[in-house]
Protein backbone atom coordinates (compact mmCIF):
# COMPACT_ATOMS: atom_id res chain seq x y z
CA UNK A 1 -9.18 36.37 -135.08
CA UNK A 2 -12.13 38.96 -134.85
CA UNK A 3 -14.96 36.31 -134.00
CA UNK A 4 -12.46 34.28 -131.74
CA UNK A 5 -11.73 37.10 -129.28
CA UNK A 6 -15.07 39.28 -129.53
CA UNK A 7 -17.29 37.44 -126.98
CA UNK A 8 -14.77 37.89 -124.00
CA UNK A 9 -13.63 41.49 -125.03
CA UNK A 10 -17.37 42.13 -125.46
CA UNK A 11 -17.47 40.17 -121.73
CA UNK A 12 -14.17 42.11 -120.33
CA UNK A 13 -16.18 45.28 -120.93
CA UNK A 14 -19.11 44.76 -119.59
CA UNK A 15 -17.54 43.41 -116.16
CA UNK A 16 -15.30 46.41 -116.23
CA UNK A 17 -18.33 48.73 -116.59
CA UNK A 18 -20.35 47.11 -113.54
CA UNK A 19 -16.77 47.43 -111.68
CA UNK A 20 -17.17 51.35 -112.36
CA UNK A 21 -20.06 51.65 -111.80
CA UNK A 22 -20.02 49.84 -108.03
CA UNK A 23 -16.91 51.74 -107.33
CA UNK A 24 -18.89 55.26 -107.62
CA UNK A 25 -22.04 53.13 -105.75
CA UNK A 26 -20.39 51.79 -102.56
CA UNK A 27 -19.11 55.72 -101.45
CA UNK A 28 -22.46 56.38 -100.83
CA UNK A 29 -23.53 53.31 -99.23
CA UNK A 30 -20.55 53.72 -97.12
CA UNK A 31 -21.66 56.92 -96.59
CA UNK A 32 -25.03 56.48 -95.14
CA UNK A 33 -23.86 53.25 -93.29
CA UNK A 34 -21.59 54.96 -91.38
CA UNK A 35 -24.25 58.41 -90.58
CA UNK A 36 -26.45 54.95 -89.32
CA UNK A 37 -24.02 53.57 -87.35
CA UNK A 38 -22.29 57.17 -85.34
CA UNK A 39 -26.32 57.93 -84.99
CA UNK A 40 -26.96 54.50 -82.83
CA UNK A 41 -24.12 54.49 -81.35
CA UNK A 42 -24.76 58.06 -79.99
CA UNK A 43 -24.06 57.92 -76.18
CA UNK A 44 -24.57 59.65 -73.25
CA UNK A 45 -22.18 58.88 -70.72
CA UNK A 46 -22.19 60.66 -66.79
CA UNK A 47 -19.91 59.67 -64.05
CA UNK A 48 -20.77 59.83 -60.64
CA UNK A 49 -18.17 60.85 -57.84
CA UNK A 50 -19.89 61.12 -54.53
CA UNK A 51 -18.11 62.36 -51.29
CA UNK A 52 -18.52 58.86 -48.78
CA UNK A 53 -16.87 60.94 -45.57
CA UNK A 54 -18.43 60.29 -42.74
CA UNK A 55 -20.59 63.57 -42.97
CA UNK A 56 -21.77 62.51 -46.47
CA UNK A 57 -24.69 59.86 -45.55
CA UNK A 58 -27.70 61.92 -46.71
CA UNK A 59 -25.75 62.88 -50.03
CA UNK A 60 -25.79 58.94 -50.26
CA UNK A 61 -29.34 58.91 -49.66
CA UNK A 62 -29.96 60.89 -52.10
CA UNK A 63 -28.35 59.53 -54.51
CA UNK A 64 -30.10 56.09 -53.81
CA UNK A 65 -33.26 58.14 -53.86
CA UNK A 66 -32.48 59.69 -57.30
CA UNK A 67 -30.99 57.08 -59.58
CA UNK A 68 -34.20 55.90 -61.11
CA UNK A 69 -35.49 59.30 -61.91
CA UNK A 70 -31.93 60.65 -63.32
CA UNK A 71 -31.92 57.69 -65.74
CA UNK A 72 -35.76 58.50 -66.85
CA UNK A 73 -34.69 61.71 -67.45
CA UNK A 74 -31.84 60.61 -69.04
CA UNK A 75 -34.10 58.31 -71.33
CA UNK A 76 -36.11 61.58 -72.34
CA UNK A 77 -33.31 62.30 -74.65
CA UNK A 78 -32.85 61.78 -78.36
CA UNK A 79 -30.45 62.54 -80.76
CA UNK A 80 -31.21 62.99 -84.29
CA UNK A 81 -34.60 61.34 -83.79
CA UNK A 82 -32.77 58.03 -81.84
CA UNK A 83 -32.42 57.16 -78.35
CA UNK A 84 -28.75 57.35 -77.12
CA UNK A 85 -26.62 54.53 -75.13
CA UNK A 86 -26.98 55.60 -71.48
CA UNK A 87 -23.85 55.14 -69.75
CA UNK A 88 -23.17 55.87 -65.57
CA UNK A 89 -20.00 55.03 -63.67
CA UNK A 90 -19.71 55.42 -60.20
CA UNK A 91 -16.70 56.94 -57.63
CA UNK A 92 -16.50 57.28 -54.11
CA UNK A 93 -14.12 59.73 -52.67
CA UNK A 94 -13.01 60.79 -49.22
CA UNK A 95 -13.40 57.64 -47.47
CA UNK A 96 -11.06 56.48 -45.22
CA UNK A 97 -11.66 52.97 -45.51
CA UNK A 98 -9.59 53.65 -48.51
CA UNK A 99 -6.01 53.71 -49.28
CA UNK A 100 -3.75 56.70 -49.12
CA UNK A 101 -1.83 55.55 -52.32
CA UNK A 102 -5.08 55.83 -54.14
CA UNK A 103 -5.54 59.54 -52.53
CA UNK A 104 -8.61 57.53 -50.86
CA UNK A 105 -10.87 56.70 -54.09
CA UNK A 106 -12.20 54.10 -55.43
CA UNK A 107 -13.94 53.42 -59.05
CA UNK A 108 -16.92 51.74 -58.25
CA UNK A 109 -18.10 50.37 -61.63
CA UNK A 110 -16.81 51.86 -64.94
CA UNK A 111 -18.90 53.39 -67.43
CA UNK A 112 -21.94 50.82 -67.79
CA UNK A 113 -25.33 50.32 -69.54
CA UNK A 114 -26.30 47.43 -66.68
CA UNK A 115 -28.19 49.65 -64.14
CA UNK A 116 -28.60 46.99 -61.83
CA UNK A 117 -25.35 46.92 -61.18
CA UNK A 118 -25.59 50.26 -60.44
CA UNK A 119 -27.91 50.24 -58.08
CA UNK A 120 -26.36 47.48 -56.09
CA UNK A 121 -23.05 49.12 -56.05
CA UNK A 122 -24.60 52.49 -54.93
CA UNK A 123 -26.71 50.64 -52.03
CA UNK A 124 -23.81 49.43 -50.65
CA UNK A 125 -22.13 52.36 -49.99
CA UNK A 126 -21.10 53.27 -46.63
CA UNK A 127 -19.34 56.44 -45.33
CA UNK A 128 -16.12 56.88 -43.11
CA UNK A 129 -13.48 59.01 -42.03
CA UNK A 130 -12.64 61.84 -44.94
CA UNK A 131 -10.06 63.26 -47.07
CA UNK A 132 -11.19 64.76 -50.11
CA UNK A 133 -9.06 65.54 -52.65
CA UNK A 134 -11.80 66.28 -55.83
CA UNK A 135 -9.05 67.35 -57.98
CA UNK A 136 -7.65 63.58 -58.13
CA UNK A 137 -11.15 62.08 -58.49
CA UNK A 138 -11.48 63.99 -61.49
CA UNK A 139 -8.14 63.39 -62.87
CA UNK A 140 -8.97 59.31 -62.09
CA UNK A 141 -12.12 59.97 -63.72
CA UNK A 142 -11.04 61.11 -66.87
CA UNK A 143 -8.10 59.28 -67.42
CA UNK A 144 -9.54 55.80 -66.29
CA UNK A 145 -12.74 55.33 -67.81
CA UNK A 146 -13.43 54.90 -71.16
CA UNK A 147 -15.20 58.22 -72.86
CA UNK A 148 -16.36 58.15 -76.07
CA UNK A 149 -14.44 60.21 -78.69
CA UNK A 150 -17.27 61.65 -80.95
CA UNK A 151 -18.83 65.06 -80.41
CA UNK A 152 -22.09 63.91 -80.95
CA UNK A 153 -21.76 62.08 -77.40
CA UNK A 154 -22.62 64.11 -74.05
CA UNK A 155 -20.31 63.41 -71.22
CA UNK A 156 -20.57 64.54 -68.12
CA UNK A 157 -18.78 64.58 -64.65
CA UNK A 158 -21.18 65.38 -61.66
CA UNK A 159 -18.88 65.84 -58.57
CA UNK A 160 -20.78 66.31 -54.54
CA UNK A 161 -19.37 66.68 -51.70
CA UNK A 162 -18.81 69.64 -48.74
CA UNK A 163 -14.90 70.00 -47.78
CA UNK A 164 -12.56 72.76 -49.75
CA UNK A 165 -12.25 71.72 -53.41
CA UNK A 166 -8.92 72.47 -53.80
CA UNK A 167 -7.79 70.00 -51.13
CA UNK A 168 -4.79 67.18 -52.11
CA UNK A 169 -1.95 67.11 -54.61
CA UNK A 170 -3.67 67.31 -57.73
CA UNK A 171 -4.53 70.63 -58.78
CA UNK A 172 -8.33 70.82 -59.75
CA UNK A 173 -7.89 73.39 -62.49
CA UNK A 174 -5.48 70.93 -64.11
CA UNK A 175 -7.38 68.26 -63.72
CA UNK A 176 -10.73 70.10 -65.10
CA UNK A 177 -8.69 71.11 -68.13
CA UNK A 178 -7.82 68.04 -68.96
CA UNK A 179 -11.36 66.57 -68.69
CA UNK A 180 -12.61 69.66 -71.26
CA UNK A 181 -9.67 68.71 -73.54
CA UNK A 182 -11.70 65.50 -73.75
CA UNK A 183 -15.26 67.08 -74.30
CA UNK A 184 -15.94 66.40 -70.71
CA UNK A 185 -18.29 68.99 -68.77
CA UNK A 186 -17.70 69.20 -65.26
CA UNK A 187 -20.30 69.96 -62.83
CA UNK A 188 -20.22 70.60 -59.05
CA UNK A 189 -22.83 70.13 -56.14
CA UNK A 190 -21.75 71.45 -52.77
CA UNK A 191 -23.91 69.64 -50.23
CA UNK A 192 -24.49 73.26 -47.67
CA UNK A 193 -24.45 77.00 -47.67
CA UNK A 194 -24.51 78.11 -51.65
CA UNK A 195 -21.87 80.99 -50.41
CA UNK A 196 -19.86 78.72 -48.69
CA UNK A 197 -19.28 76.41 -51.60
CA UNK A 198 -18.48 79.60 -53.15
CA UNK A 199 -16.10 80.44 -50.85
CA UNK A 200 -14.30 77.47 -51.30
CA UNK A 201 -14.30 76.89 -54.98
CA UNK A 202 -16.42 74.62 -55.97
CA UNK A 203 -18.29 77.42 -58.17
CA UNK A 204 -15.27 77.94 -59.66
CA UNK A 205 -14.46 74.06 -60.26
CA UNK A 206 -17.92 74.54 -62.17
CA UNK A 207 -16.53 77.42 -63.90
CA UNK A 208 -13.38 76.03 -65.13
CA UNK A 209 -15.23 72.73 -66.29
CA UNK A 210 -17.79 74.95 -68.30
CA UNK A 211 -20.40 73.29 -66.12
CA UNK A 212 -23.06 74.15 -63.85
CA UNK A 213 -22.64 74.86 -59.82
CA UNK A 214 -25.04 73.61 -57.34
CA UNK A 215 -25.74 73.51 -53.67
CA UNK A 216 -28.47 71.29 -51.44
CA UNK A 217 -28.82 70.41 -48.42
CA UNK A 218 -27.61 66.83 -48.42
CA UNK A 219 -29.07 66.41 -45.03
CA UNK A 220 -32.99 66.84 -46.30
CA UNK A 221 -35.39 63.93 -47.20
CA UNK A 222 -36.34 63.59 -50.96
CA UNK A 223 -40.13 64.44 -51.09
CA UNK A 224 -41.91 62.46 -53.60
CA UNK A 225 -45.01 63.42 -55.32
CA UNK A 226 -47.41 60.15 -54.91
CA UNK A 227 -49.85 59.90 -58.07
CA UNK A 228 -53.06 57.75 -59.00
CA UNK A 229 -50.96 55.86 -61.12
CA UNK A 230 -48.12 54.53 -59.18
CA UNK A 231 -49.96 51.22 -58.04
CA UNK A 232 -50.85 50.20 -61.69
CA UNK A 233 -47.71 51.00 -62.50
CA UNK A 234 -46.12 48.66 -59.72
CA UNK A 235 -48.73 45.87 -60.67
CA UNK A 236 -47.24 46.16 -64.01
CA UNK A 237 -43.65 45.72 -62.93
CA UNK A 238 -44.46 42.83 -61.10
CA UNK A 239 -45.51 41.24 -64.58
CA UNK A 240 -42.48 42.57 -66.69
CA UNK A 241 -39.97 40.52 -63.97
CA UNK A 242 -42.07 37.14 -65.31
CA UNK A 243 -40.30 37.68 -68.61
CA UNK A 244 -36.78 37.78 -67.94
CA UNK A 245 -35.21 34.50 -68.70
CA UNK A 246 -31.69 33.83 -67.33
CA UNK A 247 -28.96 32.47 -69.04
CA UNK A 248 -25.12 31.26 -68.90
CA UNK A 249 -22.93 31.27 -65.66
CA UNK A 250 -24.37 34.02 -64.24
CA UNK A 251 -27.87 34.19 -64.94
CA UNK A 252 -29.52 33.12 -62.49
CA UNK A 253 -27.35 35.28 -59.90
CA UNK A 254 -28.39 38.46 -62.11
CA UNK A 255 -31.98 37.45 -61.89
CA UNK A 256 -31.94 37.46 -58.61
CA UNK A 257 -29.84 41.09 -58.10
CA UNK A 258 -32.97 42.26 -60.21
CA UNK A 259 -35.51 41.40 -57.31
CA UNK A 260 -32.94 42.56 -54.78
CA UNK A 261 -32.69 46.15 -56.52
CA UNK A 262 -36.78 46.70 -56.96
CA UNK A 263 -36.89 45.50 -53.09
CA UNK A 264 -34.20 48.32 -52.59
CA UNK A 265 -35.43 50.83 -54.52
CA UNK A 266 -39.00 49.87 -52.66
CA UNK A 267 -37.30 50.53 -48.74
CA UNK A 268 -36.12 54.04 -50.24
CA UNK A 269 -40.52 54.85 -50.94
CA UNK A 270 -42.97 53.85 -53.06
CA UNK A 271 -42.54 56.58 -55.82
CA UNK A 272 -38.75 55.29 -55.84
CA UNK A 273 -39.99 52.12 -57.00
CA UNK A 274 -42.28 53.10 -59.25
CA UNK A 275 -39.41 55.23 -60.90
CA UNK A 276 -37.42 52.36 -61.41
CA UNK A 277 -40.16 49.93 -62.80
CA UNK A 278 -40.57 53.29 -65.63
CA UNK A 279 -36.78 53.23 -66.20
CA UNK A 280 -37.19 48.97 -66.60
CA UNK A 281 -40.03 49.74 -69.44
CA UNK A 282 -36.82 51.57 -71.83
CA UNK A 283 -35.01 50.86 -74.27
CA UNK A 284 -32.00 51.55 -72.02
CA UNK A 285 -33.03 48.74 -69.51
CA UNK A 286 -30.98 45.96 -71.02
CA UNK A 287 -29.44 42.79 -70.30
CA UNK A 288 -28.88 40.93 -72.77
CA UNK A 289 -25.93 39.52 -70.80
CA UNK A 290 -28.12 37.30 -68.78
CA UNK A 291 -31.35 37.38 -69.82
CA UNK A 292 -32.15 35.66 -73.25
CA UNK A 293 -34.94 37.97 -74.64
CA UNK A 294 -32.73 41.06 -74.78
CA UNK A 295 -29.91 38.28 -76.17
CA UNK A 296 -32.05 36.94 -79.10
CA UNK A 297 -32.59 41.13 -79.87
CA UNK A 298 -28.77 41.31 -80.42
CA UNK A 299 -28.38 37.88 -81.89
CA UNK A 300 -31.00 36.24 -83.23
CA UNK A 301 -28.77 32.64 -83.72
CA UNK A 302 -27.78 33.51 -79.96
CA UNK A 303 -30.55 30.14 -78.73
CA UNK A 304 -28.50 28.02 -81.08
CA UNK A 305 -25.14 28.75 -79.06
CA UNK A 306 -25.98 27.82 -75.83
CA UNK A 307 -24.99 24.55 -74.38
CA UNK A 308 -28.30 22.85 -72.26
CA UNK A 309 -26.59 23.93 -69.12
CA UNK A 310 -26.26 27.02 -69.54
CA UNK A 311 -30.23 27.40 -69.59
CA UNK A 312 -32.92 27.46 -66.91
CA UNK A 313 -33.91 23.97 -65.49
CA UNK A 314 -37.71 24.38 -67.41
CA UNK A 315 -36.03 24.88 -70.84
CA UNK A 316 -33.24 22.61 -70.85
CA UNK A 317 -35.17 19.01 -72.27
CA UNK A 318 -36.94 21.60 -75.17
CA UNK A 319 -36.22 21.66 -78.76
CA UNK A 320 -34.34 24.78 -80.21
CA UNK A 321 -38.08 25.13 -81.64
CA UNK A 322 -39.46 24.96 -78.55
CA UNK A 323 -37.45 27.54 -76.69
CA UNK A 324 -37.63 29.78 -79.51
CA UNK A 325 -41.30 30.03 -79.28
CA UNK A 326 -41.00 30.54 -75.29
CA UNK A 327 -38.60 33.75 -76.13
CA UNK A 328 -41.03 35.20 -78.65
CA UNK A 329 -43.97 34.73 -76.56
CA UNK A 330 -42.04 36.06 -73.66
CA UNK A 331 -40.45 39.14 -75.67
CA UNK A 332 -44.32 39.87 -76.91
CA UNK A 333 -45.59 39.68 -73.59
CA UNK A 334 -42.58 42.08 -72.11
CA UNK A 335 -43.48 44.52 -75.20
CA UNK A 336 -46.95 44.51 -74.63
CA UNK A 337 -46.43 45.65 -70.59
CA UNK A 338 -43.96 48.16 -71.77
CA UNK A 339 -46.48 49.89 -73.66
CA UNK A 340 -48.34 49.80 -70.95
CA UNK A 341 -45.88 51.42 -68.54
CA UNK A 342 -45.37 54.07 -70.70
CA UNK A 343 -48.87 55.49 -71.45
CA UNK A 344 -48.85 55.12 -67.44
CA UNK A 345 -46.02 57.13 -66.80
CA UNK A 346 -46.82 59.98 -69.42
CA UNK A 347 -49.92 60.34 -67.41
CA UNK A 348 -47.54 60.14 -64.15
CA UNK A 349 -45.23 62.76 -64.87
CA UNK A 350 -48.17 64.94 -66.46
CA UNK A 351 -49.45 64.62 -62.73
CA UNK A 352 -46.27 65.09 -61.01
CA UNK A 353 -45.36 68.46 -63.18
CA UNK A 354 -48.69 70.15 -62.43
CA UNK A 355 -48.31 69.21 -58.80
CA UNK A 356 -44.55 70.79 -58.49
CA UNK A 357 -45.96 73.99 -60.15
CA UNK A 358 -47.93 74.06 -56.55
CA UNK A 359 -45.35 74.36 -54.13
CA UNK A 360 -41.30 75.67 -54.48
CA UNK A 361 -38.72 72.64 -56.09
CA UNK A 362 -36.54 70.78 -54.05
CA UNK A 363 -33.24 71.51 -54.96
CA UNK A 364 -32.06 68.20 -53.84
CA UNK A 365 -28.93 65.70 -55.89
CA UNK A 366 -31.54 64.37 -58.56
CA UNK A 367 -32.75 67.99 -59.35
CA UNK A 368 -29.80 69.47 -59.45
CA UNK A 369 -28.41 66.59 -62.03
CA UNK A 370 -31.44 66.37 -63.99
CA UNK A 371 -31.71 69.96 -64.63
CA UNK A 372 -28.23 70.40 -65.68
CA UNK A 373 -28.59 67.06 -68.08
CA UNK A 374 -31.71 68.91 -69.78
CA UNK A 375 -29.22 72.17 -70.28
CA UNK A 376 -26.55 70.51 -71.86
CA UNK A 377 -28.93 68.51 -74.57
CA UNK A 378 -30.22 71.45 -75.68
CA UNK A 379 -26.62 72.80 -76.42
CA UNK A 380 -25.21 69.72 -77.98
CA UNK A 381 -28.36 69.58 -80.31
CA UNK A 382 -30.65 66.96 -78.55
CA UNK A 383 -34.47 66.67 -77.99
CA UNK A 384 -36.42 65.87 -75.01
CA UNK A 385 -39.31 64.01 -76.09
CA UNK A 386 -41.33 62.95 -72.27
């Protein structure tokens, strides 16, 4: 009976042992899989709401002048030694193209990594009529996009505009408190007289949101600081677009919106331009929804799940070898300009920092944004790393 049941007790043991042990192992690993995962998944998220009354055309001009640089600053950023989602979503308010029912807003994209998108969107803005009720655009802002929950994130509300804040049927202070209740800072920029927007609360929207109050003059020309390095730079970008490789239904279409925003960001000035072709040299310029280098970074099988059609014309007769090897080469080549880019634009903004120290800042939108941005990382624990 002994020698009959002693090689699977002996057996039984063992396993049961091992079982232990793993149990008091996978804690741990669960552990530090999940620090990993909250750590990449860090995000920064900022919303947008931008007056579009027919007053508002150089706030809009501004903006369009400013996105590129806001989202390099916003790349500057790192928490816990990683570089954060970026996030923007864009709201006009005050328009009367708009409907009444919606208190005359309208969400222009929700909360979105594709940038191109935003700059499209934002570009085709066009001002009329006004009714600004920046209570309710808050109170659509917070309710109907989708904030991330951790405190580790940074979100943000920027609100600009130049009529009473306390205008409509929503009460702003309600509406603010409800965005803090969600870890959301609120931040105002009255476009005129800094008393004036005083006068008529938007410090005190800024107050109650635990943000920071601005005022510009939405009616003066961003002044760019031209370097020696914007043409390589440019040259550079020029290069980078030869990489992209479009994809699925909609591929081509996006391709093509990426030429169409450079050419925008060009008619705003050359230093516009060359902001954007920095921002395109991130990690936060992605598409991996069209184009199939960024794809194959997320999903590595992704070649071997697209049907022929869904690929450009020149790949469509290759092997899965074949096209593989045109990614890599095409992903090595984007790397190797990227690098390239970014020694540039160290040397760019070294330039452009020494050259501000010369003459008083513009306290224009972008400012205004990007210096609040840098005050709130340093309270929620990130580092700017330029």
């Amino acid at each position: 009976m002994k020698s009959k049941f002693f090689i699977p007790a002996l057996f039984a043991v063992i396993v049961s042992l091992v079982s232990c042990n793993s149990s008091h192992a996978n804690p741990k690993k669960d552990i530090r899989t999940k620090k990993t995962v909250t750590t990449e998944n860090t995000k920064i998220q900022v919303a947008l709401l931008l007056d579009t009354s027919s007053s508002m055309d150089g706030l809009i001009d501004q903006a369009k002048s400013r996105l590129w640089n806001i989202v390099n600053t916003l790349t500057t950023l790192k928490y816990e030694g990683n570089a954060p989602d970026i996030e923007i979503a864009l709201y006009e308010y005050g328009n009367d193209g708009l409907s009444k029912e919606s208190n005359y807003i309208r969400q222009i994209t929700p909360l979105s990594t594709d940038l191109d998108l935003i700059s499209e969107k934002l570009f085709a803005l066009r001002t009329n009529g006004g009714n600004e009720y920046c209570g309710a655009v808050i109170q659509d802002a917070t309710k109907q996009l989708k904030w991330a929950r951790e405190k580790s994130n940074m979100k943000l509300i920027y609100i600009a505009g130049n009529e009473d804040f306390n205008q409509g049927g929503i009460n702003y202070k309600e509406a603010i408190s409800d965005a803090l209740k969600n870890d959301i800072y609120v931040n105002t920029i009255f476009c005129g007289d800094k008393t004036t927007g005083i006068n008529i609360y938007w410090k005190d929207g800024a107050d109650h949101g635990k943000g920071k109050y601005f005022n510009i003059d939405s009616n003066e020309s961003v002044r760019y600081i031209a370097t020696p390095y914007d043409e390589e730079i440019s040259k550079c970008d020029e290069k980078i677009n030869k990489t992209y490789i479009n994809y699925g239904s909609k591929g081509h279409e996006k391709k093509m919106n990426q030429a169409v925003q450079d050419q925008n960001a060009k008619k705003v000035s050359n230093a516009n331009y060359t902001d954007r072709a920095v921002s395109k040299s991130k990690a936060v310029y992605k598409n991996q929804s069209w184009d199939l280098v960024d794809k194959v970074k997320d999903d590595a099988t992704a070649i071997s799940k697209l049907k022929k059609e869904e690929l450009p014309t020149e790949l469509q007769n290759k092997s899965s070898e074949e096209i593989k090897t045109f990614v890599a080469q095409k992903s090595k080549e984007r790397e190797t300009i990227q690098k390239e880019i970014s020694v540039l634009a160290k040397k760019r903004q070294e330039y452009i920092d020494a050259e501000s120290k010369k003459s008083k800042k513009q306290d224009d939108l972008g400012n205004a944004i990007n210096t609040s941005i840098l005050g709130f990382a340093k309270v929620k624990g990130y580092t700017v790393e330029k």
